[in-house]
PDB file of N, CA and C in Angstrom:
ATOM      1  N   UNK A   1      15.130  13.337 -13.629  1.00  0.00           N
ATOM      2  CA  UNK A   1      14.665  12.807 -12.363  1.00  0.00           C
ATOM      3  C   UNK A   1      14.269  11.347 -12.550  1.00  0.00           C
ATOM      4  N   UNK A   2      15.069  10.621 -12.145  1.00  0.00           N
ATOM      5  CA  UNK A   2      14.849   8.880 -11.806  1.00  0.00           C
ATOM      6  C   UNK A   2      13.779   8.652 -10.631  1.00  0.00           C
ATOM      7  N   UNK A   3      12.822   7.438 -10.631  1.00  0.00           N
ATOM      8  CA  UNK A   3      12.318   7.318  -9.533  1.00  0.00           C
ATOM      9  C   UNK A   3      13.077   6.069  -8.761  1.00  0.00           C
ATOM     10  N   UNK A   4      13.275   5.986  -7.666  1.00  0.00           N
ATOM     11  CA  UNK A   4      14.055   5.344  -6.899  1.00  0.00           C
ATOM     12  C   UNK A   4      13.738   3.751  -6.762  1.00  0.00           C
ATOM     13  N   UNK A   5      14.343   2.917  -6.923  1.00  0.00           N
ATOM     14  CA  UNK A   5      13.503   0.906  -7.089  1.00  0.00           C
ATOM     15  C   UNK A   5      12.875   0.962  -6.010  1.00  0.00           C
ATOM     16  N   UNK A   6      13.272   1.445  -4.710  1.00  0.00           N
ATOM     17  CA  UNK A   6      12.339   1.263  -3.563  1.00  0.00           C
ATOM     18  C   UNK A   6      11.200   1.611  -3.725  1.00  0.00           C
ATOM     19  N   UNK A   7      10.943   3.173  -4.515  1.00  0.00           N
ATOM     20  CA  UNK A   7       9.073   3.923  -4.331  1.00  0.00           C
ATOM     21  C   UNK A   7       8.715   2.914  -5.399  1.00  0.00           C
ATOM     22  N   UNK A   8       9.312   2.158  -6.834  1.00  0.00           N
ATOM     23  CA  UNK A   8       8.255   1.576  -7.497  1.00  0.00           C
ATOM     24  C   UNK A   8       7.907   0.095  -7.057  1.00  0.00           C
ATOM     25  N   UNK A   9       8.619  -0.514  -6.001  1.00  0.00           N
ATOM     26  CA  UNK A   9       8.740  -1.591  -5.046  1.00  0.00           C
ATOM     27  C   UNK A   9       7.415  -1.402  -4.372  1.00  0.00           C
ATOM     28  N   UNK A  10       7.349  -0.022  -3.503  1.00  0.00           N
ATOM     29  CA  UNK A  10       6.486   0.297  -2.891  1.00  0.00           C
ATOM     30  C   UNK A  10       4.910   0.502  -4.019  1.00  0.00           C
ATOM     31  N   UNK A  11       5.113   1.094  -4.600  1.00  0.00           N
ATOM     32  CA  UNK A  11       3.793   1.117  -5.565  1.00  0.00           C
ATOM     33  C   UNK A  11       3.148  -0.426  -5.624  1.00  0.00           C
ATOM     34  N   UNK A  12       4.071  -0.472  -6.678  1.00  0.00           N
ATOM     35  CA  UNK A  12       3.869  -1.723  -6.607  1.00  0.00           C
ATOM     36  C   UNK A  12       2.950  -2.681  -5.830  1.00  0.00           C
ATOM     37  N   UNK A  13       3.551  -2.686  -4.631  1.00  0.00           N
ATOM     38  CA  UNK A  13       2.846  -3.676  -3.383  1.00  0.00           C
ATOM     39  C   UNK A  13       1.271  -3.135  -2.817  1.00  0.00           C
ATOM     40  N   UNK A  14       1.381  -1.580  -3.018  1.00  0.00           N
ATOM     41  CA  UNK A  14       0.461  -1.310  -2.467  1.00  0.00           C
ATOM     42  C   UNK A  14      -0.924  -1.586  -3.499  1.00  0.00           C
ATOM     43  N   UNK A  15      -0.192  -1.071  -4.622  1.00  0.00           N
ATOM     44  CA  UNK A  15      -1.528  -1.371  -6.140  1.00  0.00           C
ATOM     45  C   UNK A  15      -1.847  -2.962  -5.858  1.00  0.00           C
ATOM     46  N   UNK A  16      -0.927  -3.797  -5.566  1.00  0.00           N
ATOM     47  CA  UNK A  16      -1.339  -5.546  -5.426  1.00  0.00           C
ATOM     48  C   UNK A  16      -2.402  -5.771  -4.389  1.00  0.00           C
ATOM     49  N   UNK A  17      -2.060  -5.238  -3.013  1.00  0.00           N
ATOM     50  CA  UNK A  17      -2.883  -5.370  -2.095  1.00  0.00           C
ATOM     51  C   UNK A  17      -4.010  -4.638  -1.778  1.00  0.00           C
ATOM     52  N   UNK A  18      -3.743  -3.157  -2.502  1.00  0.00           N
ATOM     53  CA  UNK A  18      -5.339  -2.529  -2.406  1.00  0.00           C
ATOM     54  C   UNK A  18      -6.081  -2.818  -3.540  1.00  0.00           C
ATOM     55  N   UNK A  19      -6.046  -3.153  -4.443  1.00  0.00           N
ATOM     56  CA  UNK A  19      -7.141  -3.529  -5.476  1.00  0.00           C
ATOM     57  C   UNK A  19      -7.651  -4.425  -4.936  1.00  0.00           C
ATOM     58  N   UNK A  20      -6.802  -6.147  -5.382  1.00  0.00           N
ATOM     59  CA  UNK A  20      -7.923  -7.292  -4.594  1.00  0.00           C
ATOM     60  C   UNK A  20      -8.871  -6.512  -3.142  1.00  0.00           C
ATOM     61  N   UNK A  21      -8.315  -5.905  -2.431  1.00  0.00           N
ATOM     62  CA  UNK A  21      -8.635  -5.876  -1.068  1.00  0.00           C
ATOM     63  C   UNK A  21     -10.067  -4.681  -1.255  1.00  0.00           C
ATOM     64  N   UNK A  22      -9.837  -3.721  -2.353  1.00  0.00           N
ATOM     65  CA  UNK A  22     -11.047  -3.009  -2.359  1.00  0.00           C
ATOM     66  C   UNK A  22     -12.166  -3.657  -2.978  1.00  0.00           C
ATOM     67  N   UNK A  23     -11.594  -4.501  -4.039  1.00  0.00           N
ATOM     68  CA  UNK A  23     -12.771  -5.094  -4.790  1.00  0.00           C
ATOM     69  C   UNK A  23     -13.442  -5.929  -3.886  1.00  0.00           C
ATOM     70  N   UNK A  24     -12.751  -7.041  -2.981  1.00  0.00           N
ATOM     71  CA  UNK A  24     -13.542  -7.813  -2.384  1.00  0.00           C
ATOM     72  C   UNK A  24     -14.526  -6.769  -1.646  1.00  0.00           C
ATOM     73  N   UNK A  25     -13.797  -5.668  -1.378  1.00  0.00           N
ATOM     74  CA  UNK A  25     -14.706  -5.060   0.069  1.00  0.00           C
ATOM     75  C   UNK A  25     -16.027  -4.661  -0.551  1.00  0.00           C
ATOM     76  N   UNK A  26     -15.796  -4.466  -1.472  1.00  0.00           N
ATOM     77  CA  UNK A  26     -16.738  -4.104  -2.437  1.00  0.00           C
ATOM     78  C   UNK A  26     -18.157  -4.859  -3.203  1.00  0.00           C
ATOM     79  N   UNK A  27     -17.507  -6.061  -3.012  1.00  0.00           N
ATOM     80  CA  UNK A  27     -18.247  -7.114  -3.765  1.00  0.00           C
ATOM     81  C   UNK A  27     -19.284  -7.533  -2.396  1.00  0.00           C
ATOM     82  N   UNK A  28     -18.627  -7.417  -1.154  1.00  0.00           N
ATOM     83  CA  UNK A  28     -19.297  -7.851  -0.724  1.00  0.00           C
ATOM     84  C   UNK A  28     -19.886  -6.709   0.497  1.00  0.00           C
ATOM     85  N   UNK A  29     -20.094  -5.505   0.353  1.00  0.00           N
ATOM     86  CA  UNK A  29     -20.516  -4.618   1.153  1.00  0.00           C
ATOM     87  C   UNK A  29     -19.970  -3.686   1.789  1.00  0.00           C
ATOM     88  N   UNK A  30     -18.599  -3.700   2.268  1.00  0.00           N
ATOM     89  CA  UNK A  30     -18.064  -3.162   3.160  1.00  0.00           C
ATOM     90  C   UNK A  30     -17.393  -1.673   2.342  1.00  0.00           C
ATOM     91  N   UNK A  31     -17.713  -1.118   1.045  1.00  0.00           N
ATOM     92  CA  UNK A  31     -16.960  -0.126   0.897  1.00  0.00           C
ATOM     93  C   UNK A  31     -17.318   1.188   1.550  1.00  0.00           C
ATOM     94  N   UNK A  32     -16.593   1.342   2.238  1.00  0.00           N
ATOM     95  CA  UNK A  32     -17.084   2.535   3.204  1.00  0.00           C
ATOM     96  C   UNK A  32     -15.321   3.138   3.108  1.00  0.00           C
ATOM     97  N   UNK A  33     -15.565   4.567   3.712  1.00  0.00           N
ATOM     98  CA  UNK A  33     -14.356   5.306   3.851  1.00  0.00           C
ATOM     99  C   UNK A  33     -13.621   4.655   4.820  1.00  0.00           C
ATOM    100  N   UNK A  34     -13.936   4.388   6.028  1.00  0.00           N
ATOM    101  CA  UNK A  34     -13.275   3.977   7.041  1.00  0.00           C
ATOM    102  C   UNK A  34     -12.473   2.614   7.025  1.00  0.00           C
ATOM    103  N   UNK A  35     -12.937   1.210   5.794  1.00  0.00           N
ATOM    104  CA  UNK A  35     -12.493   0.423   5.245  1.00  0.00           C
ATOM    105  C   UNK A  35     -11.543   0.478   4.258  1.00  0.00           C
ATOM    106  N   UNK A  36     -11.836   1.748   3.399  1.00  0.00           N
ATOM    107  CA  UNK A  36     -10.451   1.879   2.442  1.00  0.00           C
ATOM    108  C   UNK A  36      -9.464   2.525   3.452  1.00  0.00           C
ATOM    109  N   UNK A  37      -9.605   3.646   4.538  1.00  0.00           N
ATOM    110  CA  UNK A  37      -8.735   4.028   5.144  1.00  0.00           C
ATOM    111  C   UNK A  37      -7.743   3.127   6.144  1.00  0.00           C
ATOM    112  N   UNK A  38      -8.406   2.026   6.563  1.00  0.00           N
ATOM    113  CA  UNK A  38      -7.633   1.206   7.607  1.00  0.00           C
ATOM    114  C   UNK A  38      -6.394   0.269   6.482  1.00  0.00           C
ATOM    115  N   UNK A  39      -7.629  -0.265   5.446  1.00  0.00           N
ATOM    116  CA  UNK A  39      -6.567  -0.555   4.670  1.00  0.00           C
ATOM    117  C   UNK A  39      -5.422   0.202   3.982  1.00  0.00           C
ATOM    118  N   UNK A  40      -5.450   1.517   3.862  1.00  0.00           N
ATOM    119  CA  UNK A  40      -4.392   1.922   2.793  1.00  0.00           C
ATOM    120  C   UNK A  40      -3.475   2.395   4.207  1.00  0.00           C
ATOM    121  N   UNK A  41      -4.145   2.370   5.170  1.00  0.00           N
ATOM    122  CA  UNK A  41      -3.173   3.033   6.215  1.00  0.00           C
ATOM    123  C   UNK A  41      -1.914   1.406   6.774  1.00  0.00           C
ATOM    124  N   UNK A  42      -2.622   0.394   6.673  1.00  0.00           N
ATOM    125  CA  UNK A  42      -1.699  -0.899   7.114  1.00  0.00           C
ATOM    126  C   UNK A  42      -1.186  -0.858   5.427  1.00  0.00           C
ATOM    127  N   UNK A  43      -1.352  -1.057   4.455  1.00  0.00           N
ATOM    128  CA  UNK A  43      -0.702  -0.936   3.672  1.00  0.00           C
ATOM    129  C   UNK A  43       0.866   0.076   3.448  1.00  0.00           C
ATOM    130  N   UNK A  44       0.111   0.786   3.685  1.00  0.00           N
ATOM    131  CA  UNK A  44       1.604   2.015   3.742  1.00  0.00           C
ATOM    132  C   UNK A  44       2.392   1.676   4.567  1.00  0.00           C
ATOM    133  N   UNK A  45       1.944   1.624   6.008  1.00  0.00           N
ATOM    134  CA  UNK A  45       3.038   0.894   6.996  1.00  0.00           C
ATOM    135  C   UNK A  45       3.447  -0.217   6.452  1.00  0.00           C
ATOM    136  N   UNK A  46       3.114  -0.854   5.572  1.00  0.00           N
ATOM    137  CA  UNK A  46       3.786  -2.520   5.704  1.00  0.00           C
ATOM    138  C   UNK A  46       4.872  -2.191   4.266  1.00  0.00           C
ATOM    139  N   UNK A  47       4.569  -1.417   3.478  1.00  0.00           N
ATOM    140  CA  UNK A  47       5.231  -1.006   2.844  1.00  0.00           C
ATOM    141  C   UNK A  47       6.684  -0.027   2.697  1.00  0.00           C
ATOM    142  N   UNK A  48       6.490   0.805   3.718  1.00  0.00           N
ATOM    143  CA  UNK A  48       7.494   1.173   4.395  1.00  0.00           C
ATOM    144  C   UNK A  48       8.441   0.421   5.324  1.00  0.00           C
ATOM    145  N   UNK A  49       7.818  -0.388   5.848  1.00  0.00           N
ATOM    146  CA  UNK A  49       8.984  -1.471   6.634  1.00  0.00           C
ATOM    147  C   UNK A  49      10.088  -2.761   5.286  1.00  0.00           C
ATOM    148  N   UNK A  50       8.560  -3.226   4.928  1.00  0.00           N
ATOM    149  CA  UNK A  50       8.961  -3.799   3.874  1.00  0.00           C
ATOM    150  C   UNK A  50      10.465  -3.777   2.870  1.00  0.00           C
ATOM    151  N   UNK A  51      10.323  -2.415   2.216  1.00  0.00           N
ATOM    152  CA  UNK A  51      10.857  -1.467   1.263  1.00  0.00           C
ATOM    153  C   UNK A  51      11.469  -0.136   1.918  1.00  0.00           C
ATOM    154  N   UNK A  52      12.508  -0.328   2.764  1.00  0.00           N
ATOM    155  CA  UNK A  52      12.587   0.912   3.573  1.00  0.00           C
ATOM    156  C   UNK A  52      13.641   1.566   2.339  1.00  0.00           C
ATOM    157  N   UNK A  53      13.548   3.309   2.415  1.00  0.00           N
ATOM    158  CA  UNK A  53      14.565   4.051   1.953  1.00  0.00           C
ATOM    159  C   UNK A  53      16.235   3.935   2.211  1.00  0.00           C
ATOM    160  N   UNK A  54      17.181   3.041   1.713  1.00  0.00           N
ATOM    161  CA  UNK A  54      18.253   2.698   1.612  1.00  0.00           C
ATOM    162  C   UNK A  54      18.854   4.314   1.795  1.00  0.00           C
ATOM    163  N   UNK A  55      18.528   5.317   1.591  1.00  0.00           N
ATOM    164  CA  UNK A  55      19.425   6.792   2.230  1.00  0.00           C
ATOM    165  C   UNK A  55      19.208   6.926   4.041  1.00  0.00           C
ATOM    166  N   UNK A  56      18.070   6.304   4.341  1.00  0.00           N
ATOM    167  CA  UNK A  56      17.611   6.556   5.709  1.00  0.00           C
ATOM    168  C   UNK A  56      18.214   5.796   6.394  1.00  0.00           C
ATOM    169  N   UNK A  57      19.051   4.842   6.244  1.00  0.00           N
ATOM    170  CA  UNK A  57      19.211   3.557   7.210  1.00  0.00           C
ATOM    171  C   UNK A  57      20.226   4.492   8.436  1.00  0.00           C
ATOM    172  N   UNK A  58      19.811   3.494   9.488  1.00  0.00           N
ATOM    173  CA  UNK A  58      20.380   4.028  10.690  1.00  0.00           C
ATOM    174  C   UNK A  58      21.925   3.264  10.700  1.00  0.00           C
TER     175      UNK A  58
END
């Protein structure tokens, strides 16, 4: 079982943008559930558009 360049594309982006983005939230107050959730939820979407599955294309 290979993992596909797109999901480690996708990892990838998301590990880049949620770390900085938790630590700051972090550093400066805001870690709450509802802050990691908005973020990992625009993350995923932007990641999926981003990096779409090359089997799915319309």
């Amino acid at each position: 079982m290979t993992i596909e360049p797109f999901v480690k594309k996708r990892a990838i982006f998301t590990a880049a943008v949620m770390m900085p983005a938790l630590l700051l939230a972090q550093y400066f107050g805001y870690d709450s559930v509802m802050v990691t959730g908005a973020i990992a939820g625009i993350t995923g979407g932007l990641s999926v558009i981003l990096f779409p599955d090359p089997h799915r294309q319309p």
